[in-house]
Protein backbone atom coordinates (compact mmCIF):
# COMPACT_ATOMS: atom_id res chain seq x y z
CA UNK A 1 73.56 -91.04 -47.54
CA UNK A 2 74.42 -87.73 -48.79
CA UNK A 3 71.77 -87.67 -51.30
CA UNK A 4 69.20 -88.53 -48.95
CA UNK A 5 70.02 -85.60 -46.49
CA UNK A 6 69.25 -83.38 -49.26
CA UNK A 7 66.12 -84.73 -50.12
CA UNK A 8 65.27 -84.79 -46.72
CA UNK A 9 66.49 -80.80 -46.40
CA UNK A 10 64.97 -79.77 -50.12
CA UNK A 11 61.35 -81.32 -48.63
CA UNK A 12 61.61 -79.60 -45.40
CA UNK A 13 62.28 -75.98 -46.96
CA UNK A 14 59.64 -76.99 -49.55
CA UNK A 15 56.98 -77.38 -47.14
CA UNK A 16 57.87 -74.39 -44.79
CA UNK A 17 57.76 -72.21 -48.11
CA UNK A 18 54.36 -73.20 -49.07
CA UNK A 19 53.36 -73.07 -45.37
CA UNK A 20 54.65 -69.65 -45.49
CA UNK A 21 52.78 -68.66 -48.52
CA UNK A 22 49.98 -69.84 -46.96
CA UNK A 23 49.48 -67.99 -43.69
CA UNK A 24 50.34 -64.47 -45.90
CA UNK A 25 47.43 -65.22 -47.76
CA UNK A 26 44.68 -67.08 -44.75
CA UNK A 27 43.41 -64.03 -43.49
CA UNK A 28 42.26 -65.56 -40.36
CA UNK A 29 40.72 -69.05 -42.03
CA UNK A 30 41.19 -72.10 -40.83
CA UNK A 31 43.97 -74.17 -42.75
CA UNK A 32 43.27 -77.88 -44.14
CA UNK A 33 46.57 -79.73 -44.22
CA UNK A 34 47.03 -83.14 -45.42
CA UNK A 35 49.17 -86.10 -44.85
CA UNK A 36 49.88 -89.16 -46.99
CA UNK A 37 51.93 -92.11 -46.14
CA UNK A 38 51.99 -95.54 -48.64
CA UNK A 39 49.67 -97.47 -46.61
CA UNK A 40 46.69 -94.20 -45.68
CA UNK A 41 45.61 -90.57 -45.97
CA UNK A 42 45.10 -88.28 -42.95
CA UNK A 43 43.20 -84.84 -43.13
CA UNK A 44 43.20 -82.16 -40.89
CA UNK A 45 41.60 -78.48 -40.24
CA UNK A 46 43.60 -76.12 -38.29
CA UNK A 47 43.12 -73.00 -36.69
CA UNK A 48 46.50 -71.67 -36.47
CA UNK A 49 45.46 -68.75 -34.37
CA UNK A 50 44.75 -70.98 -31.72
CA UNK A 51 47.01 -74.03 -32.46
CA UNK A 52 44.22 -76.43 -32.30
CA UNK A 53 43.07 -79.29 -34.71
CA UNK A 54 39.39 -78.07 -35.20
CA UNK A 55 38.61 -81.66 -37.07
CA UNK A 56 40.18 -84.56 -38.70
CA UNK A 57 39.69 -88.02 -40.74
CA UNK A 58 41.92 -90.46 -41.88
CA UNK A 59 41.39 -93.57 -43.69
CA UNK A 60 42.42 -95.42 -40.27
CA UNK A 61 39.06 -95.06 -38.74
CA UNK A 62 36.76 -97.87 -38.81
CA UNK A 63 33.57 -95.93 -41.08
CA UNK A 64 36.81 -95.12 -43.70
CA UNK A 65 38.17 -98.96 -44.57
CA UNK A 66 39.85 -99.32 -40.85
CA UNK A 67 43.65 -100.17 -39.87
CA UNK A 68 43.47 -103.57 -41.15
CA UNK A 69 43.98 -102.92 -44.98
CA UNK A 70 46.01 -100.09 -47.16
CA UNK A 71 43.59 -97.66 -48.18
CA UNK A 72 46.35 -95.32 -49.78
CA UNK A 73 44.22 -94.96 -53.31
CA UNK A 74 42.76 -92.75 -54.88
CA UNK A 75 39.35 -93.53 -54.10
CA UNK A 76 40.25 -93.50 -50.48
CA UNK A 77 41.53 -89.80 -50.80
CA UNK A 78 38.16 -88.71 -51.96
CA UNK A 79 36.32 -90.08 -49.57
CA UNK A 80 38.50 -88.20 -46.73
CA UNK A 81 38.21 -84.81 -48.97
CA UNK A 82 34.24 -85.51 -48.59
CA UNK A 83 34.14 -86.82 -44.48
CA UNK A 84 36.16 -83.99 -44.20
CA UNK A 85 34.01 -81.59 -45.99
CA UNK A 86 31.20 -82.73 -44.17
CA UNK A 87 32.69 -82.89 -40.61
CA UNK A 88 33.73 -78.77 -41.03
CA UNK A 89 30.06 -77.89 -42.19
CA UNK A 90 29.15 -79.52 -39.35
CA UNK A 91 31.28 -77.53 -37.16
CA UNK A 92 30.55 -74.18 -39.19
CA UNK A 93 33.53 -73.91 -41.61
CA UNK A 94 32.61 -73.19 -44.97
CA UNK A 95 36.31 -71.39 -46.32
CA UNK A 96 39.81 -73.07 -45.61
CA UNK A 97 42.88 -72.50 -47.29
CA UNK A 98 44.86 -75.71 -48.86
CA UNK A 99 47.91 -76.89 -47.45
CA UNK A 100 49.30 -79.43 -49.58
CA UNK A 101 52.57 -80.17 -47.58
CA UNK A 102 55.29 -81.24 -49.88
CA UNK A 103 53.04 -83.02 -52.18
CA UNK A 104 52.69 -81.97 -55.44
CA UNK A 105 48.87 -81.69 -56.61
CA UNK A 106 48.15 -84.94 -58.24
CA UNK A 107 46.60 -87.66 -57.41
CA UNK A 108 45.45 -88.21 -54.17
CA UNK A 109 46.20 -85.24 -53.09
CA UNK A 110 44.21 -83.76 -56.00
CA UNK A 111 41.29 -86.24 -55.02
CA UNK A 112 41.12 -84.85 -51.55
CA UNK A 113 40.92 -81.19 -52.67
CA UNK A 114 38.31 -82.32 -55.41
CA UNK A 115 36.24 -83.80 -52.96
CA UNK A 116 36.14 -81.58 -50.71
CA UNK A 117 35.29 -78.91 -53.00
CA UNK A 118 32.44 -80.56 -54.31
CA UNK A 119 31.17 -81.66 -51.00
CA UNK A 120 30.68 -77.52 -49.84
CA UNK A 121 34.52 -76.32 -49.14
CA UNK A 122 35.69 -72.99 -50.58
CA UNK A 123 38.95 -72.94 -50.63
C-alpha cells in the first residue's frame, strides 16, 4: 500500500512540474493536454487564461472507433493528434504548447504530438 502512495505522490508532483514548466514558457498560447487510459485517448486545447476547453476529441466519439471497442493503440492516438489538429485550425489556433501529463513521450503519446504536427500544429 505504501508503495502505491508513492507512486501515486511521485506522478502527481511529476505532472505539476511539467505543468509548471509549461505555463513559464506559453506566453499566452493555448495549451494541448492529453489523457490516456488502457481502453482510449482523450485530447484537449486549453486556454488557461480563461479556464476554458477551447476543443477536444477522444477516441470515444462515434467518427473515432466509438465506446464500444478499446481504441487505446497507437493508430488511434494519431488519429486524435490529426482531428485535433484539424478541429484548432478550424477554430484559428495554429501554436499550442504540449502538455504531456505524466506520460513519458513514447508511444501514443508520441503519435498524438506527431500527428498533430504534421496535420498544421506548431508547437
Amino acid at each position: 500500500m505504501k508503495a502505491l502512495k508513492r507512486i501515486a505522490k511521485q506522478r502527481e508532483r511529476r505532472t505539476y512540474r511539467i505543468r509548471n514548466q509549461i505555463r513559464r514558457s506559453a506566453n499566452g498560447r493555448p495549451r494541448l493536454t492529453i489523457f490516456r487510459s488502457n481502453r482510449h485517448m482523450y485530447a484537449q486545447i486549453i486556454d488557461d487564461a480563461q479556464s476554458s476547453t477551447l476543443v477536444s476529441a477522444s477516441t470515444l466519439e462515434a467518427s473515432l472507433g466509438g465506446a464500444g471497442k478499446a481504441q487505446g493503440n497507437v493508430d488511434s492516438a494519431a488519429k486524435i493528434g490529426q482531428v485535433i489538429a484539424e478541429r484548432a485550425k478550424e477554430k484559428g489556433i495554429s501554436q499550442v504548447v504540449f502538455d504531456r501529463g505524466p506520460y513519458g513521450y513514447h508511444g501514443r503519446v508520441e503519435a498524438v504530438a506527431k500527428a498533430a504536427r504534421e496535420a498544421g500544429l506548431e508547437f
